[in-house]
N, C-alpha and C. Protein backbone atom coordinates (compact mmCIF):
# COMPACT_ATOMS: atom_id res chain seq x y z
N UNK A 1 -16.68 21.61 6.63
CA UNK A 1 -17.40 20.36 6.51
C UNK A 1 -17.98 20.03 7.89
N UNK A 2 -18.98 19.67 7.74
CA UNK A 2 -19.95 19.72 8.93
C UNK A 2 -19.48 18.25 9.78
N UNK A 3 -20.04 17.74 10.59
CA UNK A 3 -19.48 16.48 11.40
C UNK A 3 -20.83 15.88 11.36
N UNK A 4 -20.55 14.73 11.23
CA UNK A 4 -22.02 13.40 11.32
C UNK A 4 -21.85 12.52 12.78
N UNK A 5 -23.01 12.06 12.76
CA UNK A 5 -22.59 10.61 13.62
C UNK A 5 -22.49 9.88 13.10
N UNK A 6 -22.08 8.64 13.98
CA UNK A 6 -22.40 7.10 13.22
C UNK A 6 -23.60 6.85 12.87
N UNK A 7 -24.57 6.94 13.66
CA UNK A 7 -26.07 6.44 13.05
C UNK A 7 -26.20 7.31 12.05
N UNK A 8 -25.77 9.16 11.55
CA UNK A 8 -25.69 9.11 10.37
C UNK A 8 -25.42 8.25 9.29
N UNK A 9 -23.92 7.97 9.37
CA UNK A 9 -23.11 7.12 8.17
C UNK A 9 -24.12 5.81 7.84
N UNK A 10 -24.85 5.00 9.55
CA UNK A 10 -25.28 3.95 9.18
C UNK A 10 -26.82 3.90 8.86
N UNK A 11 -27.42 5.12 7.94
CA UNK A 11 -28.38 5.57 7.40
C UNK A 11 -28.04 5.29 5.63
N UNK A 12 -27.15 5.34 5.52
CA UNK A 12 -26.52 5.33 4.22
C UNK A 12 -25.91 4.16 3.92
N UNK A 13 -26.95 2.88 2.98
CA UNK A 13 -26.44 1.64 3.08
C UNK A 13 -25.81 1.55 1.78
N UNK A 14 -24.19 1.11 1.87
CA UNK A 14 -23.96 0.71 0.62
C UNK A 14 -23.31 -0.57 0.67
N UNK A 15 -23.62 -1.09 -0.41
CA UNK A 15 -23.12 -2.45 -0.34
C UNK A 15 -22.67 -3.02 -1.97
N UNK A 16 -21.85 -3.60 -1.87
CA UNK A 16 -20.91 -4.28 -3.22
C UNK A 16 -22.10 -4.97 -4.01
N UNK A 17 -21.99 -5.48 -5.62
CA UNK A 17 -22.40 -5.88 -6.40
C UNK A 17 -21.42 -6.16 -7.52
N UNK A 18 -22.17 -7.33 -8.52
CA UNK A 18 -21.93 -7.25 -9.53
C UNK A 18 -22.13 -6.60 -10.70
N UNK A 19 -21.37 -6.18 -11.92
CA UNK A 19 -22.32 -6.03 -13.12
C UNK A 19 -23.04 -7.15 -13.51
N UNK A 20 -23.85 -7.62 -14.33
CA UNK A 20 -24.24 -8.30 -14.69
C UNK A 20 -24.58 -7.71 -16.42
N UNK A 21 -24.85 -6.79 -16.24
CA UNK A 21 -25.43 -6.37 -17.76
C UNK A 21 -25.07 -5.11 -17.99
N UNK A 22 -24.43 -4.37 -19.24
CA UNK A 22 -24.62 -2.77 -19.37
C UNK A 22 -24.59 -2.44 -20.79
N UNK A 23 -24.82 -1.71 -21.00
CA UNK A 23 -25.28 -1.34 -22.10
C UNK A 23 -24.92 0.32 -22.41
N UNK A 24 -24.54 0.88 -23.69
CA UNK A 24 -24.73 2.44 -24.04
C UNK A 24 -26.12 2.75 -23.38
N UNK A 25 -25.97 4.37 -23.14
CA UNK A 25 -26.83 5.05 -22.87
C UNK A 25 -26.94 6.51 -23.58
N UNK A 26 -27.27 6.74 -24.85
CA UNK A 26 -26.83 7.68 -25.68
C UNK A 26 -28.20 8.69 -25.74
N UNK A 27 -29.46 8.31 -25.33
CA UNK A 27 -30.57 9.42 -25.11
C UNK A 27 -30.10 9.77 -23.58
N UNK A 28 -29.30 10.06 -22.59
CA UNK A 28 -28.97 10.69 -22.12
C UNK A 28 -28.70 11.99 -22.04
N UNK A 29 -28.57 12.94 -21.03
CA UNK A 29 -28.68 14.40 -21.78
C UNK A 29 -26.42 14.62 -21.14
N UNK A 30 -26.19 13.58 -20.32
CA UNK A 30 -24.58 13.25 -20.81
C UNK A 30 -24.22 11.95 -21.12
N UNK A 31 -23.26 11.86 -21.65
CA UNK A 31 -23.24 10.42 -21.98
C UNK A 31 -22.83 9.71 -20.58
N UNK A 32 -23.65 8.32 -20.85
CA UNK A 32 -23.96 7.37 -19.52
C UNK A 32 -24.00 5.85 -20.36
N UNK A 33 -23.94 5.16 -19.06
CA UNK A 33 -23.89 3.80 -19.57
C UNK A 33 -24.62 3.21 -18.73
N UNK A 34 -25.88 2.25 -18.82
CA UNK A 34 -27.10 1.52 -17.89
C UNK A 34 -26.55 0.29 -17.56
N UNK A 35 -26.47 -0.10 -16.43
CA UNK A 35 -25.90 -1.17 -15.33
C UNK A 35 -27.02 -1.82 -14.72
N UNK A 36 -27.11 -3.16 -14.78
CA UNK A 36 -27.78 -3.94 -13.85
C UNK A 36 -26.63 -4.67 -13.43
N UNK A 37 -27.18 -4.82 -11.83
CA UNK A 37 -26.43 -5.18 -10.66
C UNK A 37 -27.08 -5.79 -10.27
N UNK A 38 -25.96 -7.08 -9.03
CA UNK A 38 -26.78 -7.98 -8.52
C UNK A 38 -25.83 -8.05 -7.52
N UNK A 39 -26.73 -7.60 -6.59
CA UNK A 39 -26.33 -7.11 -5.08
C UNK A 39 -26.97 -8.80 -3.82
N UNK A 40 -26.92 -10.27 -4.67
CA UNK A 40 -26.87 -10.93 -3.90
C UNK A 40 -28.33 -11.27 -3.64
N UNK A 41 -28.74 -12.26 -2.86
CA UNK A 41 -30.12 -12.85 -2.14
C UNK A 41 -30.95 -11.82 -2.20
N UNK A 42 -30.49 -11.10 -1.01
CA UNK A 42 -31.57 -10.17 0.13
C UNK A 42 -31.51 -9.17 -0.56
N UNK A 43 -31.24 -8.50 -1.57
CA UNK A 43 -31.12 -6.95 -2.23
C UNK A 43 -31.76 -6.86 -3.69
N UNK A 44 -31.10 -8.51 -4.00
CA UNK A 44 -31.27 -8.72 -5.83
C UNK A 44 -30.72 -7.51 -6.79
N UNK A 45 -31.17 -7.97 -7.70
CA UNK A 45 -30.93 -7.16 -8.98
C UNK A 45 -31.51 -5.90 -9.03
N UNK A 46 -30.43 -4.43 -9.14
CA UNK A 46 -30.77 -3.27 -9.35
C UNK A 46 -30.18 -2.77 -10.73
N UNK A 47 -30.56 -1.61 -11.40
CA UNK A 47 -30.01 -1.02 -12.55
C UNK A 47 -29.91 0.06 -12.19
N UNK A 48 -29.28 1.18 -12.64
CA UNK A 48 -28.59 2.30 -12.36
C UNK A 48 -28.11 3.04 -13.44
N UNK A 49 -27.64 4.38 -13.73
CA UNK A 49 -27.18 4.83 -15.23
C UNK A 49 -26.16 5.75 -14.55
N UNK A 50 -25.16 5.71 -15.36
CA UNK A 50 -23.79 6.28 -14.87
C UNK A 50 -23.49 7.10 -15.99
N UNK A 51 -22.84 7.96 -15.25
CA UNK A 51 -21.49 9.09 -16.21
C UNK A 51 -20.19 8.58 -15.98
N UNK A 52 -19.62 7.32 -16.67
CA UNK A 52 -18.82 6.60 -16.53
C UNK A 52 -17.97 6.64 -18.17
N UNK A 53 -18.56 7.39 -19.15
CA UNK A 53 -18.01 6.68 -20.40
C UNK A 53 -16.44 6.87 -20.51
N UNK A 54 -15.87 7.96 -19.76
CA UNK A 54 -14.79 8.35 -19.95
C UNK A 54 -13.59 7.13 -19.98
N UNK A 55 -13.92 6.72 -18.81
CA UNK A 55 -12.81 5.05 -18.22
C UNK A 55 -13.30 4.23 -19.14
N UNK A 56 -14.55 3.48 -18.93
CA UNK A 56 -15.25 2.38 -19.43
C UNK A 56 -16.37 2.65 -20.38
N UNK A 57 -15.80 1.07 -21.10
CA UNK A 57 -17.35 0.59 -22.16
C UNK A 57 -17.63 -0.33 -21.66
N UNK A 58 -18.93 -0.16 -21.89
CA UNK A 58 -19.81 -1.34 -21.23
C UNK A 58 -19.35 -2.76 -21.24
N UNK A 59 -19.03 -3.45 -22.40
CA UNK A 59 -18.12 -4.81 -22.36
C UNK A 59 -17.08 -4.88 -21.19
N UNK A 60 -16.87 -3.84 -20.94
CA UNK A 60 -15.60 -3.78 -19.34
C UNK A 60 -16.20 -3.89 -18.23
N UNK A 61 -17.40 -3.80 -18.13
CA UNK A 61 -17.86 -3.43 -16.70
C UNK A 61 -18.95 -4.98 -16.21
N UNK A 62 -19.26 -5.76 -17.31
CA UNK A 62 -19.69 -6.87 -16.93
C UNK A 62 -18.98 -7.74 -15.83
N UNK A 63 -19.14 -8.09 -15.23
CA UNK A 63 -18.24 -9.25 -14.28
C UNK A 63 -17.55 -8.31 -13.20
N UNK A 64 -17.38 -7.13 -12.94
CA UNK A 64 -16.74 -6.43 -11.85
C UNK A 64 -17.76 -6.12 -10.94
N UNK A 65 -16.86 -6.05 -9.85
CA UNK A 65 -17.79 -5.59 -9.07
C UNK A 65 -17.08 -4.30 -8.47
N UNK A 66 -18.92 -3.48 -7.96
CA UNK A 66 -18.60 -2.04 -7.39
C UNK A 66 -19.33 -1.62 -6.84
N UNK A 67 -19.48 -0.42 -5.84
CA UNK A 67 -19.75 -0.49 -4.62
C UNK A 67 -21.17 0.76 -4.83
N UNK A 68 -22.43 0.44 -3.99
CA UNK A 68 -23.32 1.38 -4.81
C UNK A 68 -24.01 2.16 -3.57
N UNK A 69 -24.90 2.76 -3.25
CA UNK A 69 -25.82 3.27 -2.11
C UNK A 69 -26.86 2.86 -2.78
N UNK A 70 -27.90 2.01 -1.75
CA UNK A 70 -28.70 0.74 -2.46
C UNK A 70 -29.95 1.50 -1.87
N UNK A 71 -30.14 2.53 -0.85
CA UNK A 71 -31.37 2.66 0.20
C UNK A 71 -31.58 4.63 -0.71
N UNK A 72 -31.42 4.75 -1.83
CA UNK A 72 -32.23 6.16 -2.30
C UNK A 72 -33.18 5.72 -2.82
N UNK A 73 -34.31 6.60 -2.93
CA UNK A 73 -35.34 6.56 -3.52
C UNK A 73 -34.71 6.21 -5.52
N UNK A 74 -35.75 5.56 -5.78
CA UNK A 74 -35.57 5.68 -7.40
C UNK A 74 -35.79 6.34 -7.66
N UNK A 75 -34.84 7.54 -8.83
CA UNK A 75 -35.02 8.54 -9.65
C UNK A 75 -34.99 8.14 -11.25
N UNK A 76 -35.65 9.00 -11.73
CA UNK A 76 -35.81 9.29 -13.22
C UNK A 76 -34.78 9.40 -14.24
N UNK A 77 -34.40 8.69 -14.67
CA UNK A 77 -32.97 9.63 -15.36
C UNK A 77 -33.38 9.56 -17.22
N UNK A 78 -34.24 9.95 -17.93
CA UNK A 78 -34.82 10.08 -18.92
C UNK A 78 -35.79 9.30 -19.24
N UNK A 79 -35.66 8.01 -19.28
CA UNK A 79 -36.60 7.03 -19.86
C UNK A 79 -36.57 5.92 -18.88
N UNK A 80 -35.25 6.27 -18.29
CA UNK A 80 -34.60 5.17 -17.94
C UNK A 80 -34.94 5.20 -15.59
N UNK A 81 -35.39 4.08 -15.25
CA UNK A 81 -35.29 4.88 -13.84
C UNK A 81 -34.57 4.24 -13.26
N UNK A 82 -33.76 4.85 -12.57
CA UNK A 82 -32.28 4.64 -11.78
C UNK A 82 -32.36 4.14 -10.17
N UNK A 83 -32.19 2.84 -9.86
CA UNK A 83 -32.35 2.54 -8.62
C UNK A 83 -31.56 2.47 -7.40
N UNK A 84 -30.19 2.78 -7.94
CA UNK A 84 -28.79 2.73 -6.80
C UNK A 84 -28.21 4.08 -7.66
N UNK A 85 -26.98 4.62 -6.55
CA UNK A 85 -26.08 5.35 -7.00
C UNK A 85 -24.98 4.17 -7.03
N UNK A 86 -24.42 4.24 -8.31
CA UNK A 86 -23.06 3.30 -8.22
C UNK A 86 -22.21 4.84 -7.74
N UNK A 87 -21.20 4.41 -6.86
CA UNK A 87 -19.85 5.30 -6.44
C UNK A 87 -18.30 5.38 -7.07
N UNK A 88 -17.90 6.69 -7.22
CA UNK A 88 -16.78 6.71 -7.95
C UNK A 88 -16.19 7.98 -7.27
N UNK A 89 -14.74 7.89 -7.67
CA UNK A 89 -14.11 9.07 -7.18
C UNK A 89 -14.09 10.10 -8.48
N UNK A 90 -13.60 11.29 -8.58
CA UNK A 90 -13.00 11.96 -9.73
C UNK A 90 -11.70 11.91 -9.99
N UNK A 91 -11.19 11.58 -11.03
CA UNK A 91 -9.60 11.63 -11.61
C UNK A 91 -9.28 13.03 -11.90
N UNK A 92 -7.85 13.31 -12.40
CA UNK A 92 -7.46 14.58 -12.19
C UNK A 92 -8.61 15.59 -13.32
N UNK A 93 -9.48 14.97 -13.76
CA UNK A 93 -10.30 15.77 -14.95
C UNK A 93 -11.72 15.86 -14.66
N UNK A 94 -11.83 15.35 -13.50
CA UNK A 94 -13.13 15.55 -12.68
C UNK A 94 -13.87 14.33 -13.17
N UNK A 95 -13.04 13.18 -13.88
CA UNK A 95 -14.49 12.03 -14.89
C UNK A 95 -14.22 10.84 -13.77
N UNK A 96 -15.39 10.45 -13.56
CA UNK A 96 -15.25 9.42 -12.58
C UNK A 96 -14.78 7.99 -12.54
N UNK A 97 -13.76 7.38 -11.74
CA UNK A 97 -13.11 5.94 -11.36
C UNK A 97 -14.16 5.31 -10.74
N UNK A 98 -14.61 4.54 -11.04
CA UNK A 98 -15.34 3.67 -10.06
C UNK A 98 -14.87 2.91 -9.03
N UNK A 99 -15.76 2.72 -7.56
CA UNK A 99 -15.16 2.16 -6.51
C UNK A 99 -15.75 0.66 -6.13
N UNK A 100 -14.46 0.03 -6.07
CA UNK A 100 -15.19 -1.21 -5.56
C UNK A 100 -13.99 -1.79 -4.67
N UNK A 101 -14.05 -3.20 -4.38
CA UNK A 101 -13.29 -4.33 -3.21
C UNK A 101 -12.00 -4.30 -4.33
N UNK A 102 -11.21 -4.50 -3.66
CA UNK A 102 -9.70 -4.75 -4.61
C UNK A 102 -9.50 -6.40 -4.67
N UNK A 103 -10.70 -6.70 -3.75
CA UNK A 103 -10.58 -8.22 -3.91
C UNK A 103 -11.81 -8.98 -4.06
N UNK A 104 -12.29 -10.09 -4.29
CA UNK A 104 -13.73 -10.66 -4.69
C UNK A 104 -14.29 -10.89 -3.51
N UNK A 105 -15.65 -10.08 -3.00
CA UNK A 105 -16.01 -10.62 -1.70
C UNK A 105 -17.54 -10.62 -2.13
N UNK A 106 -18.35 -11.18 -0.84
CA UNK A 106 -19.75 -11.19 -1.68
C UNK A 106 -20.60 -10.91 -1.73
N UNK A 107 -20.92 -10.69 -2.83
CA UNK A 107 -22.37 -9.89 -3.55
C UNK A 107 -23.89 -9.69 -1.97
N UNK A 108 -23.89 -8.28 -1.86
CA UNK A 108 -24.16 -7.82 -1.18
C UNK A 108 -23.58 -7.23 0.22
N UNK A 109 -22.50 -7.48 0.39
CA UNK A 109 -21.55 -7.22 1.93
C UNK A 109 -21.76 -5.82 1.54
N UNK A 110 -21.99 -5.11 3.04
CA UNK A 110 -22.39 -3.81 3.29
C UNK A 110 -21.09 -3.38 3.90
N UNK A 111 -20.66 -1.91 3.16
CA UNK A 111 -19.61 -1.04 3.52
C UNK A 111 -19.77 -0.96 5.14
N UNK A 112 -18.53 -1.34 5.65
CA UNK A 112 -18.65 -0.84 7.25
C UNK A 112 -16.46 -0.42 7.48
């Protein structure tokens, strides 16, 4: 594994949000679930599509918050175009946990 700097890491902005909205995502080519987030004032509202179904249904993911990389370009993800990476770890089956604050802090605070 290669070594970064800091001004690497601080190229890579991520910062906490809410769900606000999600929904199935079943024209997916895996199953995914579409998230709008609200990353606060200065960032606003982003949407995103996840490979999340394994843990969560969408009714679960309203009102939590979790932690996203807010500064990629928007990509395509079928119909749908994806504006943050939400972040997750893999569980022992490789399906992803999502990461967020273990405690309520606010909407927009940037990972440092």
């Amino acid at each position: 594994m290669s070594e970064i700097t800091f001004d690497d890491f601080m190229k890579v902005d991520v910062r906490v949000g809410k769900v606000l909205r999600a929904e199935p995502y079943p024209e997916a080519r895996k199953p995914a679930i579409k998230l709008w987030i609200d990353f606060g004032d200065e960032i606003g509202e982003k949407k995103t599509s996840a490979q999340i179904t394994a843990h969560y249904q969408p009714e679960t993911l309203v009102g939590r918050q979790v932690m996203a990389v807010v500064n990629f370009p928007p990509r395509q993800i079928g119909k749908f175009i994806s504006e943050v990476l939400v972040l997750g770890m893999p569980d022992e089956n490789g399906e992803v946990v999502l990461v967020g604050p273990d405690h309520p802090v606010p909407l927009g605070g940037r990972l440092h």
